[in-house]
Protein backbone atom coordinates (compact mmCIF):
# COMPACT_ATOMS: atom_id res chain seq x y z
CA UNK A 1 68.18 116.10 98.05
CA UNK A 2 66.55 114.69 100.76
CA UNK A 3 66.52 117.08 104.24
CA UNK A 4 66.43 113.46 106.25
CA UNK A 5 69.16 111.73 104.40
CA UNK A 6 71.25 114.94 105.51
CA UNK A 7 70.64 114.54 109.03
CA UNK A 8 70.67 110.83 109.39
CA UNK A 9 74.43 110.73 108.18
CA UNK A 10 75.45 113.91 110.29
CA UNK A 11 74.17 111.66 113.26
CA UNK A 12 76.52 108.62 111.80
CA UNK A 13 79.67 110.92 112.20
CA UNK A 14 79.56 114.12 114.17
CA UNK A 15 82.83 115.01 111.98
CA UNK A 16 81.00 115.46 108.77
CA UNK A 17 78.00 116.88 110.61
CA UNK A 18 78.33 121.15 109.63
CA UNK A 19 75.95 123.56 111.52
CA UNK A 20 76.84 127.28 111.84
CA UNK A 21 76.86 129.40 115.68
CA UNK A 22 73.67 129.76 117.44
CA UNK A 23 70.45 127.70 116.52
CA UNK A 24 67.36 128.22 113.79
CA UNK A 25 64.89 127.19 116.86
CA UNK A 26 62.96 125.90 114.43
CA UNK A 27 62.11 128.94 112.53
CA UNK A 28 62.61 129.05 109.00
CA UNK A 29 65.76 129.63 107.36
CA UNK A 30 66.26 133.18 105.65
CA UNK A 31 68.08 133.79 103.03
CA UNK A 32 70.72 136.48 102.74
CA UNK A 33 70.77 136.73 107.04
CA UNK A 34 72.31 139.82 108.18
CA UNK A 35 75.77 138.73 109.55
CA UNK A 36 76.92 139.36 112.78
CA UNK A 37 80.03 138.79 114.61
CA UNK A 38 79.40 136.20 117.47
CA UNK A 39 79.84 137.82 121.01
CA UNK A 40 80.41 136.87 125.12
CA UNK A 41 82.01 133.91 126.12
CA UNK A 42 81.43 132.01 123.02
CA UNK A 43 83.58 133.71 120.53
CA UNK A 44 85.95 131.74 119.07
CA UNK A 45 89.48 132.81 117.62
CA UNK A 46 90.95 132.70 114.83
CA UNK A 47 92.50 129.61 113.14
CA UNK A 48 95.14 127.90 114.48
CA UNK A 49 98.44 129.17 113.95
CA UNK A 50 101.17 126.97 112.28
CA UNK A 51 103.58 127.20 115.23
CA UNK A 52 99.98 125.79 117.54
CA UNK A 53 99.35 123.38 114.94
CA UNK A 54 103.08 121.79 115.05
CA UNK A 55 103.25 122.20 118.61
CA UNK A 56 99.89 119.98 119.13
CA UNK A 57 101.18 117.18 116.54
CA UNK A 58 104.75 116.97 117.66
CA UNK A 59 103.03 116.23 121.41
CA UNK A 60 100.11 113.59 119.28
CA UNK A 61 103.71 112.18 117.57
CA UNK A 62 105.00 111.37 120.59
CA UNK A 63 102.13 110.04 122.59
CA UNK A 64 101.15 107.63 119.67
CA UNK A 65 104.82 106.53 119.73
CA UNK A 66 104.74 105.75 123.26
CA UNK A 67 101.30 103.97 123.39
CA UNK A 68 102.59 101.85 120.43
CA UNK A 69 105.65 100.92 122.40
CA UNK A 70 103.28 100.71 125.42
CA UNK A 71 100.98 98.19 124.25
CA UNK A 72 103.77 95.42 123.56
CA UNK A 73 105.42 96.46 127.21
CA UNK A 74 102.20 96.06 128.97
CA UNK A 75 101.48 92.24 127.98
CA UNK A 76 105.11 91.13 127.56
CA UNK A 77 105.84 90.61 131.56
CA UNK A 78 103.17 87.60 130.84
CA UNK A 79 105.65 85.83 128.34
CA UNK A 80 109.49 87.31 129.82
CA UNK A 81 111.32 88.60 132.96
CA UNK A 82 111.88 92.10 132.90
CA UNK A 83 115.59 91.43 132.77
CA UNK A 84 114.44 89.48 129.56
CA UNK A 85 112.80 92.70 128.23
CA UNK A 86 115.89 95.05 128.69
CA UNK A 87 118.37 92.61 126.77
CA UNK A 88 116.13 92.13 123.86
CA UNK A 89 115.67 95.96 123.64
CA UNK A 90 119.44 96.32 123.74
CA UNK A 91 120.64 94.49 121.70
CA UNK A 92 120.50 95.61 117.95
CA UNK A 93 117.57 93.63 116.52
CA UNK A 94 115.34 95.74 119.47
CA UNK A 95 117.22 98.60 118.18
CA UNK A 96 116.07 98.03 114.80
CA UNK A 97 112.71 96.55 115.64
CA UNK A 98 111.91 100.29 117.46
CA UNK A 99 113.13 102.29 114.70
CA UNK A 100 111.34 100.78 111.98
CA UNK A 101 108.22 99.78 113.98
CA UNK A 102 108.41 103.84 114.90
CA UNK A 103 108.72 104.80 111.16
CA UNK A 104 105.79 101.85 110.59
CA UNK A 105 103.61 103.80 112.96
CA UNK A 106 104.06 107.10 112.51
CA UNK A 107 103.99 106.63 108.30
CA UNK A 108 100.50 104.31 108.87
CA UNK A 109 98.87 106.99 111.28
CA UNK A 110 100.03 109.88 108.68
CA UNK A 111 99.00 107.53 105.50
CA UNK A 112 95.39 107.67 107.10
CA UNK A 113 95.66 111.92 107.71
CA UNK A 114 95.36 111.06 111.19
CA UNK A 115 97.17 114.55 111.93
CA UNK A 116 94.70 116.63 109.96
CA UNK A 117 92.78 119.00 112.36
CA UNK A 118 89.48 117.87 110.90
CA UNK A 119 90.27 114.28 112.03
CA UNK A 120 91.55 115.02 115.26
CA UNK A 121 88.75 117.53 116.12
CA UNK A 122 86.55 114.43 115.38
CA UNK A 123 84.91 111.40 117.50
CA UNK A 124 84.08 109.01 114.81
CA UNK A 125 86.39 109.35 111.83
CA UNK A 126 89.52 109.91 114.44
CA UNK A 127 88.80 106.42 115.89
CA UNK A 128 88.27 104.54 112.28
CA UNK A 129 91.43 106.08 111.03
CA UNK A 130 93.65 106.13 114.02
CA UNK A 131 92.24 102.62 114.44
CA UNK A 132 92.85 100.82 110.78
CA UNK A 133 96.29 102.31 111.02
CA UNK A 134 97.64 100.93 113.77
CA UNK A 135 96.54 97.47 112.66
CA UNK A 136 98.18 98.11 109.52
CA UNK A 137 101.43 99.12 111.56
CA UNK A 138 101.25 96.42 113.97
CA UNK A 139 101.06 93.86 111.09
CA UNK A 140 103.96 95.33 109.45
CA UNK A 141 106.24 95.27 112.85
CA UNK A 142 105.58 91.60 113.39
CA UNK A 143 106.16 90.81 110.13
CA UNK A 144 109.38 92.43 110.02
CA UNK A 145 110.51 90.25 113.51
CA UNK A 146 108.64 87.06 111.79
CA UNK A 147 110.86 87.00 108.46
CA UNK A 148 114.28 88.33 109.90
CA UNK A 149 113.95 86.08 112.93
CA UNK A 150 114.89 89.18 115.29
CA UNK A 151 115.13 87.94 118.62
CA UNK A 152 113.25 90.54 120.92
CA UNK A 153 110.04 90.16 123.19
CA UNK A 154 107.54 90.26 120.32
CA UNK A 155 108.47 86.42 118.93
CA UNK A 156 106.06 85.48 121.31
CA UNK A 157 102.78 84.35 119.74
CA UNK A 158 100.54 85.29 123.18
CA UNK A 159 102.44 88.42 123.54
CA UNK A 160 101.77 89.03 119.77
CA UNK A 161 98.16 88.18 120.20
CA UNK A 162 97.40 90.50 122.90
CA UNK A 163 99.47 93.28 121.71
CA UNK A 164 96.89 94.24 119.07
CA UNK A 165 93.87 94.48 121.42
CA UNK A 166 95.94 96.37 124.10
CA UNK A 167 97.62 99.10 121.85
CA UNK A 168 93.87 99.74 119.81
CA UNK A 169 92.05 100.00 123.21
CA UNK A 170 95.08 102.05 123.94
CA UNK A 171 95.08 104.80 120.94
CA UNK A 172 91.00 104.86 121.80
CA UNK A 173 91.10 105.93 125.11
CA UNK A 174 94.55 108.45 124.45
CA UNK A 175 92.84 110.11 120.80
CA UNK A 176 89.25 110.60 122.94
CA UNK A 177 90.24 111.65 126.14
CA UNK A 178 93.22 113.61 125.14
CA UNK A 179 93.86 114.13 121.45
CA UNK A 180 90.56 115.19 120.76
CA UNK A 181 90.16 118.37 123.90
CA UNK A 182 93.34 119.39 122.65
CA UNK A 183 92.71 119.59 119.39
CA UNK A 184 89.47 121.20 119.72
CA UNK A 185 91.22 123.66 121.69
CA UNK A 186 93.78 124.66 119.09
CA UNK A 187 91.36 124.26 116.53
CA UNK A 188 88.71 126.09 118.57
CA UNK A 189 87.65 127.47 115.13
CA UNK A 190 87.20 124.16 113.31
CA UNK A 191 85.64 122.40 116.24
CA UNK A 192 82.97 124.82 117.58
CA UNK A 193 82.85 128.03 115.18
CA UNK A 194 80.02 128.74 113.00
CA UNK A 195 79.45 126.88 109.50
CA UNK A 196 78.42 128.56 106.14
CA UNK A 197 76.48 127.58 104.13
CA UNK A 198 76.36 128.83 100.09
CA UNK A 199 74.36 127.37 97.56
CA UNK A 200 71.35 127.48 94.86
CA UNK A 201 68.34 125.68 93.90
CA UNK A 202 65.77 124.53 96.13
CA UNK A 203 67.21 121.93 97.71
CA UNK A 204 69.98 123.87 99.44
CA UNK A 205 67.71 125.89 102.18
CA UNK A 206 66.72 122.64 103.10
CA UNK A 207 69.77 120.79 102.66
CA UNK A 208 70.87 123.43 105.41
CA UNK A 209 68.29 123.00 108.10
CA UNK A 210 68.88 119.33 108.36
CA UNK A 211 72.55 120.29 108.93
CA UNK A 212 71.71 122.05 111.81
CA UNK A 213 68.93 119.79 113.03
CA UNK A 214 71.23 116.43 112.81
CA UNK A 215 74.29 118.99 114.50
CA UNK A 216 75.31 117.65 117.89
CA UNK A 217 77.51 120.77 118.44
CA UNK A 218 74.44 122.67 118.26
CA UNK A 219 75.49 124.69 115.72
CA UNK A 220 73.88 127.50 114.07
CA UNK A 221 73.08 127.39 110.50
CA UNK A 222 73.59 130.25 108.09
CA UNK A 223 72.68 130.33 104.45
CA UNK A 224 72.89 132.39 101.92
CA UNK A 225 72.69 132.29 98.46
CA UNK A 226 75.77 131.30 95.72
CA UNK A 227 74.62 133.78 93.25
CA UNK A 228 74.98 136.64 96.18
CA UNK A 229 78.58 135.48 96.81
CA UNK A 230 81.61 136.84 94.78
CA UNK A 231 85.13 135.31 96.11
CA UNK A 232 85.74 138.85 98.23
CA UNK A 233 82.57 138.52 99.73
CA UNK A 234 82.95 135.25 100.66
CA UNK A 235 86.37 135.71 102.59
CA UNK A 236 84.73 138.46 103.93
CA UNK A 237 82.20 136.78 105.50
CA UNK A 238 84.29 133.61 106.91
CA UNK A 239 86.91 136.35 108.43
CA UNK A 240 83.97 138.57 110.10
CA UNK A 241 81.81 134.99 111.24
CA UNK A 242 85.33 133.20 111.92
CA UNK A 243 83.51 130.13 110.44
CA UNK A 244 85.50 126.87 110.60
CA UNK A 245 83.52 125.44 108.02
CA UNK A 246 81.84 126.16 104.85
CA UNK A 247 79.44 123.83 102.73
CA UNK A 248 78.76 124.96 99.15
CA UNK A 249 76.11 123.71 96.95
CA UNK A 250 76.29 125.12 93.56
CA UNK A 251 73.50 123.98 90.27
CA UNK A 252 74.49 122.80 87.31
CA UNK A 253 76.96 124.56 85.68
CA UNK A 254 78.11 126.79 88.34
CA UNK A 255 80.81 124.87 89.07
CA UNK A 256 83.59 127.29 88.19
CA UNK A 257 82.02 129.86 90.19
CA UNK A 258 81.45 127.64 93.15
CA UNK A 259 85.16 126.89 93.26
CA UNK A 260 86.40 130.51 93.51
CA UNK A 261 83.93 131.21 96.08
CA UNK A 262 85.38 127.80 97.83
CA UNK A 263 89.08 128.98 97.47
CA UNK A 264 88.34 132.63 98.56
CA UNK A 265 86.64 131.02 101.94
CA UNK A 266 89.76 128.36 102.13
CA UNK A 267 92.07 131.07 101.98
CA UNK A 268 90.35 132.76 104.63
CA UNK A 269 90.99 130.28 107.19
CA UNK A 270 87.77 127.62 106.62
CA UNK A 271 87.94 124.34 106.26
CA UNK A 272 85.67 123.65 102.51
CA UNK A 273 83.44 121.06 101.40
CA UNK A 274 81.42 121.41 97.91
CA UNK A 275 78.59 119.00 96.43
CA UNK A 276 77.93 118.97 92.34
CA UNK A 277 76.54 116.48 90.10
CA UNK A 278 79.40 117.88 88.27
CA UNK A 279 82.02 115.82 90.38
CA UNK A 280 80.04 112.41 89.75
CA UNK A 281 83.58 111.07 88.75
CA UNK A 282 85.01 111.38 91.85
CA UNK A 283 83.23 108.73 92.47
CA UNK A 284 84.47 105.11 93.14
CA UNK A 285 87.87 107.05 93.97
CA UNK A 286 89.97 106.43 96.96
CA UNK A 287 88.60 107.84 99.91
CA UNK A 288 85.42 109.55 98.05
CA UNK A 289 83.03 111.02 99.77
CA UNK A 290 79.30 111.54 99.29
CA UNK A 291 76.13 113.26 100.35
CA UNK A 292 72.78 112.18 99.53
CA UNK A 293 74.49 110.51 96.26
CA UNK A 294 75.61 113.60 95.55
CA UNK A 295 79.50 113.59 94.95
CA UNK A 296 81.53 115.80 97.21
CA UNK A 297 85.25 117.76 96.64
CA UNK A 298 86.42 118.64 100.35
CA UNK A 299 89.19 121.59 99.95
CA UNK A 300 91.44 121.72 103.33
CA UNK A 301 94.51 123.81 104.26
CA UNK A 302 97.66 122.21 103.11
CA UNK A 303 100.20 124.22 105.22
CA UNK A 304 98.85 121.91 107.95
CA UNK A 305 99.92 118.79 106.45
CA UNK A 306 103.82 119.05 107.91
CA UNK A 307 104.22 115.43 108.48
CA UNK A 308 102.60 114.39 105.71
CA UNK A 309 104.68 116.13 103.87
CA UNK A 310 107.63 114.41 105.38
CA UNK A 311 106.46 111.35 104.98
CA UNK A 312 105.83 111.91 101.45
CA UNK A 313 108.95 113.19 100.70
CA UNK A 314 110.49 110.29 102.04
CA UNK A 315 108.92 107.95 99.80
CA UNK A 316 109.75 110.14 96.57
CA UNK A 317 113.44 110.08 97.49
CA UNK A 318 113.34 106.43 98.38
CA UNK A 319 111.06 105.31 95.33
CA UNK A 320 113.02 107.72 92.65
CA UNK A 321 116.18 106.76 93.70
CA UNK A 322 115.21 102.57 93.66
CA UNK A 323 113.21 103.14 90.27
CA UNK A 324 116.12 104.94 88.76
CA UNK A 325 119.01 102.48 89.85
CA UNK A 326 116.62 99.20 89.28
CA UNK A 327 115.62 100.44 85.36
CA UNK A 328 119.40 102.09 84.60
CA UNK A 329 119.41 99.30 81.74
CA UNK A 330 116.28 99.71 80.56
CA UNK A 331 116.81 103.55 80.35
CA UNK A 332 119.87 103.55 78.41
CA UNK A 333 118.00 101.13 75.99
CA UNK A 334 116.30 103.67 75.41
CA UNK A 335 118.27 106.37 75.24
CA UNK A 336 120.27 104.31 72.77
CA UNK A 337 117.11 103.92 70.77
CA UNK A 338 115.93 107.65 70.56
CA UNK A 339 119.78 108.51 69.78
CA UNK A 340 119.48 106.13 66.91
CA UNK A 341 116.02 107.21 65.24
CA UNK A 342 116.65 110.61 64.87
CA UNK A 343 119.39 113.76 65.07
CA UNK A 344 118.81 115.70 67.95
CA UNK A 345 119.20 114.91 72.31
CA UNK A 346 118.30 112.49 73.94
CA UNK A 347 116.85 113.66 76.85
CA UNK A 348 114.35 116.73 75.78
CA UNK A 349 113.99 119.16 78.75
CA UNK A 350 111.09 121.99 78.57
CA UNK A 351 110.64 124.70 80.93
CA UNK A 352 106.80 123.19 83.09
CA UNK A 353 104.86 125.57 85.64
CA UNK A 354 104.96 123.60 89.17
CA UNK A 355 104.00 123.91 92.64
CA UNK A 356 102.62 127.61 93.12
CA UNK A 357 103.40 128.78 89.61
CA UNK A 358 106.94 127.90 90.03
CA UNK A 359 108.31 127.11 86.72
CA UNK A 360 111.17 124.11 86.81
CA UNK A 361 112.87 122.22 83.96
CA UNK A 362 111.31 118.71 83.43
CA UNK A 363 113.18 116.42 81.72
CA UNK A 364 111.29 113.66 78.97
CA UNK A 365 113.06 111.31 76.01
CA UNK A 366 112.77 113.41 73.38
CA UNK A 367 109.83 111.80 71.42
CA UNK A 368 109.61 114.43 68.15
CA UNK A 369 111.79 116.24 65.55
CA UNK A 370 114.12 118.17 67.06
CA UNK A 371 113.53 121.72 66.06
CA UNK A 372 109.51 121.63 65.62
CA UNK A 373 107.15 124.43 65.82
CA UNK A 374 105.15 124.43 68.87
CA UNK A 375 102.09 126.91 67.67
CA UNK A 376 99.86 124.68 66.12
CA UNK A 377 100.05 122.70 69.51
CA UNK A 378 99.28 125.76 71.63
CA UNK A 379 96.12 126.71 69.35
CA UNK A 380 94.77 123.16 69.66
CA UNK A 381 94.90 123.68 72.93
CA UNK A 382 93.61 126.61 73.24
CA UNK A 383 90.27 125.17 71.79
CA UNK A 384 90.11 122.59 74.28
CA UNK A 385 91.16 124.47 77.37
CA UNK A 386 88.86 128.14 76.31
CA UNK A 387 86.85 127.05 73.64
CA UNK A 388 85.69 123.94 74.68
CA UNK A 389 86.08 122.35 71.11
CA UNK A 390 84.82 119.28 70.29
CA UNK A 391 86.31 116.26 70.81
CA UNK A 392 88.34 113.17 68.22
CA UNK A 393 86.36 110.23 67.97
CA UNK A 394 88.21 107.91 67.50
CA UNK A 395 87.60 104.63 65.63
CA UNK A 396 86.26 102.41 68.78
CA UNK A 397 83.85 105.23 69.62
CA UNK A 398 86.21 106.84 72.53
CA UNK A 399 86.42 110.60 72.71
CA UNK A 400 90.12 111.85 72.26
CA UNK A 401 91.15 115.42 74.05
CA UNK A 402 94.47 115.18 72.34
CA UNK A 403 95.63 115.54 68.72
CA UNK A 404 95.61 111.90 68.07
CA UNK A 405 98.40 112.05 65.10
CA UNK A 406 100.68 114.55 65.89
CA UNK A 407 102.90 114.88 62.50
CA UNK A 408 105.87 115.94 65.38
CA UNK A 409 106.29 112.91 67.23
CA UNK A 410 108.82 110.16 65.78
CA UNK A 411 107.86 106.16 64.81
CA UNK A 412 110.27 105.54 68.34
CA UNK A 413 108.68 108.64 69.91
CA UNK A 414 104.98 107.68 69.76
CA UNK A 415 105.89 104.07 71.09
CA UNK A 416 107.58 105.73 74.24
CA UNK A 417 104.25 108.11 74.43
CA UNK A 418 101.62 105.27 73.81
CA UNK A 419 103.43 103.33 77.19
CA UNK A 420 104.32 106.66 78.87
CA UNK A 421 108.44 105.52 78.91
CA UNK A 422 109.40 109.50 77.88
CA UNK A 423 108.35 110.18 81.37
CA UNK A 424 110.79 108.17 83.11
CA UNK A 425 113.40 110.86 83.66
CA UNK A 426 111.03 112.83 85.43
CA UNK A 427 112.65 110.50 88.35
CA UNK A 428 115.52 112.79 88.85
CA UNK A 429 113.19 115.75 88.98
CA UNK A 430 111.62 114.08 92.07
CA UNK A 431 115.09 113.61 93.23
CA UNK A 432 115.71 117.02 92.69
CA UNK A 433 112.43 118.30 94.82
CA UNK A 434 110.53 119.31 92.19
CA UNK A 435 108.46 116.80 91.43
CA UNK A 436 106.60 114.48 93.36
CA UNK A 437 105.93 110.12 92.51
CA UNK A 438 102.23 111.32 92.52
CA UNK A 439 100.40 114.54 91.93
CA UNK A 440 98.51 116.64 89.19
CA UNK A 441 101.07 116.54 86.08
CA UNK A 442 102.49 119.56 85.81
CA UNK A 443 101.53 122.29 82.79
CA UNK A 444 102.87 123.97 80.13
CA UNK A 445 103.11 127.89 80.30
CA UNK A 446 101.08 128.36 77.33
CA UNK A 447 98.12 126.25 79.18
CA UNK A 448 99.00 128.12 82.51
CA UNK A 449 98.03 131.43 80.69
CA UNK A 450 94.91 129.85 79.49
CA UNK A 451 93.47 128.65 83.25
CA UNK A 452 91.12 130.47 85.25
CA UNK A 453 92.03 130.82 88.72
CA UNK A 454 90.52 128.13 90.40
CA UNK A 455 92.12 125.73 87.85
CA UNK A 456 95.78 127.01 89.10
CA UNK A 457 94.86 125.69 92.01
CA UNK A 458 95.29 122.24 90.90
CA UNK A 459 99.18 122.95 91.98
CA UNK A 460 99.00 124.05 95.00
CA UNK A 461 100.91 121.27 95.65
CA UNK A 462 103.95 119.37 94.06
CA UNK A 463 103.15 117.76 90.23
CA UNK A 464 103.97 113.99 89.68
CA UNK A 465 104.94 111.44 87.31
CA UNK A 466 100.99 110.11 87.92
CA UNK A 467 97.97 110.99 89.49
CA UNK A 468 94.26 110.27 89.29
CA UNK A 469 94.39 112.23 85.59
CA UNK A 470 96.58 109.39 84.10
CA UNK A 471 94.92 106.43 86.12
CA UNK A 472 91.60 107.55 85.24
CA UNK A 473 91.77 108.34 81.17
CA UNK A 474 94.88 110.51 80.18
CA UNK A 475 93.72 111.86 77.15
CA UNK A 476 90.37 110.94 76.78
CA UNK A 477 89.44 113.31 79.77
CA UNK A 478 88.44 116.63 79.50
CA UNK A 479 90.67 119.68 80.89
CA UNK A 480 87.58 120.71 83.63
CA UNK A 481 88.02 117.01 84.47
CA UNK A 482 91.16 116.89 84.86
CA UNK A 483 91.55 120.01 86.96
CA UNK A 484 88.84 118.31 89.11
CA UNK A 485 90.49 115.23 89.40
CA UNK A 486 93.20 116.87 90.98
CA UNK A 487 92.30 119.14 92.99
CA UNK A 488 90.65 115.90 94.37
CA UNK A 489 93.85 114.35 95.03
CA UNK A 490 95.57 117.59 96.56
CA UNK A 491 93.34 117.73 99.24
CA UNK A 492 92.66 114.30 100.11
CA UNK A 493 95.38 111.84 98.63
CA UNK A 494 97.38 110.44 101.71
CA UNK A 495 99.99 107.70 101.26
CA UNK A 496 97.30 105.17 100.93
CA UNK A 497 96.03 106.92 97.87
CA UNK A 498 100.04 107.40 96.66
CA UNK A 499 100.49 103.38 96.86
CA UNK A 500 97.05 102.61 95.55
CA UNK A 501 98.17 104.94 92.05
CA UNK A 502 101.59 104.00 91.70
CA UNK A 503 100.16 100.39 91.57
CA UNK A 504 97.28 101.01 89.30
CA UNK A 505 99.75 102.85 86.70
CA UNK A 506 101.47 99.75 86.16
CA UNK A 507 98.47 98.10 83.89
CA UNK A 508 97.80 101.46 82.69
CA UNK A 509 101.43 102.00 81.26
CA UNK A 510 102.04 98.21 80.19
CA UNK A 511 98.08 98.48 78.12
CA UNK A 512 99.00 101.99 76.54
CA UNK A 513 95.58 102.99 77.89
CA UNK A 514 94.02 106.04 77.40
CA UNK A 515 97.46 107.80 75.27
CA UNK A 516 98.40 109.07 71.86
């Protein structure tokens, strides 16, 4: 890994750039530094609270709000009279025009994590997010006046025109002069506290100097090495150093350890970023990330995420509710059909571990016998999940983590599985709260036993009909993958990365790819 690639991209965006408290001076960097609380007037506290966080975004909220609304006021005077203005506001089109151009905005901004305290804390990456979202939102508000002919001040094609470049210079001059102190004040932590570094090989030393050479925060740098570092020490250390940040860079096959070293430090308050050859198919993914070529897994704390949340939330009860009442036919089709091809339910519902451990009843179309013995299952997967048994190759030359002919599963049954139609009722658990439209599929408690502890941590957050595990292979990826794959998507899918999966399921369900 090259020192000066390091440095030339922390210069490109001082929001990636990660240096720890106090300089090297140009000495060299020694390993296993004695640690030592930072003192005088630049210690920085500890991270921000949740009540400090909310506080700061509910003010953000309302100030991106009022420069959207600002930056169609500002240029409409050149098109209509005031008096003009306060009719077409009035009346119920304006009315509805502000509501959903508010929801437009607000959902756009969130989509993009705008209200993540590692964006906001940023120069670069807050303007190219904040930025690409509102022209995303401002598209969406004029095309809701263009196609329902609403009669308010934004029919205007020069008031239209301008809009755009007054509401982005707008949002620039608000998120830097404004946003940005703030949030570096309530993130005080994440914006100026020191930055650990962990990691092996030979690379990493000097993968850690160019951090703090390319640093514009002037950062100091301290490194130490992974196999020194058990998960207690490692909380330990971020607690004592109150380090906002922590880089890991683990060798080949460490990448287990490296990931409870990376939860014990997220835990601890510090925002997470690891780089493995091991994530090389995180790659080509939305919103990847990389170093040097080398693939990266960022790990950030989700109780921060309150309006994302919302947001998402929203869009599971709207998109649950529309898919259920547009494919009622369809589903009692099928109902009908599984009734008919053998005795037992129709709907087959099996107790799944979700968010946190929390087990919840998720409900398929029963695709096997009723009655059937589950142990043989359990064993296989045992092998795969412990054992790391080889995989089915199957006749094209594609590896298969799955029992490809499971003697269980009905003639009707392994239709539904091949096109992934059993998992249509899991609409009412998203209904219900307890799933999510996207998200790491939820587990079986028999594979829950079987994970190590940084693979729980693939639900953290809520499991889904679909993810990045069924868009990229279903069963022909392997179980570390998987676990990768999403813990990718838990701490970095935004609603972007929700749209862009629902969409690419579609092929994936109509082409039976990837399931047996």
């Amino acid at each position: 890994m090259s020192p000066d690639r390091f440095s030339a991209r922390s210069e490109r965006d001082e929001s990636e750039a990660v240096g720890l408290p106090g300089s090297l001076g140009g000495s060299s960097l020694r390993e296993a530094e004695p640690f030592s609380p930072p003192s005088g007037p630049e210690h920085v506290t500890l991270p921000a609270s949740r009540v400090a966080h909310r506080a700061l975004v509910t003010f953000v909220v309302a100030l991106d709000f009022a420069i959207a609304t600002a930056g169609i006021v500002l240029v409409a005077p050149l098109r209509y009279s005031w008096s003009d203005l306060l009719a077409g506001f009035q009346g119920a089109g304006g009315v509805a025009v502000l509501f959903l151009s508010a929801i437009a905005w607000l959902g756009a901004l969130s989509a993009r994590g705008a209200y993540r305290p590692r964006i906001m804390v940023s120069r670069s990456d807050q303007l190219a997010r904040v930025l690409s979202a509102a022209v995303v939102a401002w598209l969406a508000t004029h095309l809701f006046v263009v196609w329902f002919k609403v009669v308010v001040p934004f029919e205007s094609r020069l008031v239209m025109g301008l809009s755009l470049p007054a509401t982005l210079a707008l949002f620039a001059a608000a998120r830097l002069l404004l946003v940005r102190p703030l949030s570096s004040l309530v993130h005080r932590r994440l914006a100026q506290g020191p930055v650990l570094f962990i990691g092996d090989g030979e690379s990493a030393p000097d993968a850690a100097k160019a951090f703090e050479a390319g640093d514009h925060r002037r950062r100091r740098v301290s490194y130490h090495p992974l196999r020194d570092f058990t998960p207690g020490r490692a909380a330990s250390v971020v607690r004592e150093q109150e380090c906002g940040e922590v880089m890991v860079l683990p060798e080949t096959g460490q990448v287990g350890e490296a990931l409870e070293v990376a939860f014990a430090a997220l835990d601890a308050g510090a925002d997470v970023t690891l780089m493995a050859p091991e994530f090389h198919l995180l790659k080509g993914r939305p919103n990847s990330d990389a170093l040097d070529q080398l693939p990266t897994l960022r790990l950030r704390r989700l109780d921060y995420g309150g309006l994302e949340a919302f947001f998402k939330r929203m869009v599971d009860v709207v998109g649950a509710a529309i898919g259920l009442a547009v494919l009622s036919p369809f589903l009692a089709a099928i109902a009908l059909a599984v009734k008919l091809s053998s005795p037992g339910p129709v709907i087959f519902k099996q107790d799944r571990i979700g968010r946190k451990g929390e087990p919840f009843p998720m409900f398929k179309f029963r695709t096997m016998r009723d009655g059937n013995d589950s142990r043989e299952y359990e064993a296989y997967s045992r092998e795969f999940i412990r054992e790391g048994a080889a995989a089915y190759v199957a006749p094209d030359g594609s590896k298969i983590y799955k029992p490809p002919a499971d003697p269980r599963v009905t003639r009707i049954g392994s239709v539904l599985r091949k096109y992934s139609l059993d998992e249509l009722p899991q609409l009412w658990n998203v209904l219900r709260g307890e799933m999510s439209l996207v998200g790491p599929r939820p587990c079986m408690f028999h594979e829950w036993a079987l994970y190590d502890p940084w693979q729980k941590r693939r639900l953290d957050v809520l499991p889904g009909c679909t993810g990045l595990w069924p868009v990229r292979g279903r069963s022909r990826v392997r179980v570390a993958e998987m676990v990768i794959l999403d813990l990718y998507y838990a701490h970095r899918g935004t609603l972007f990365t929700d749209a862009r999966l629902i969409v690419q399921t579609v092929p994936v369900m109509l082409l039976g790819r990837g399931a047996y």
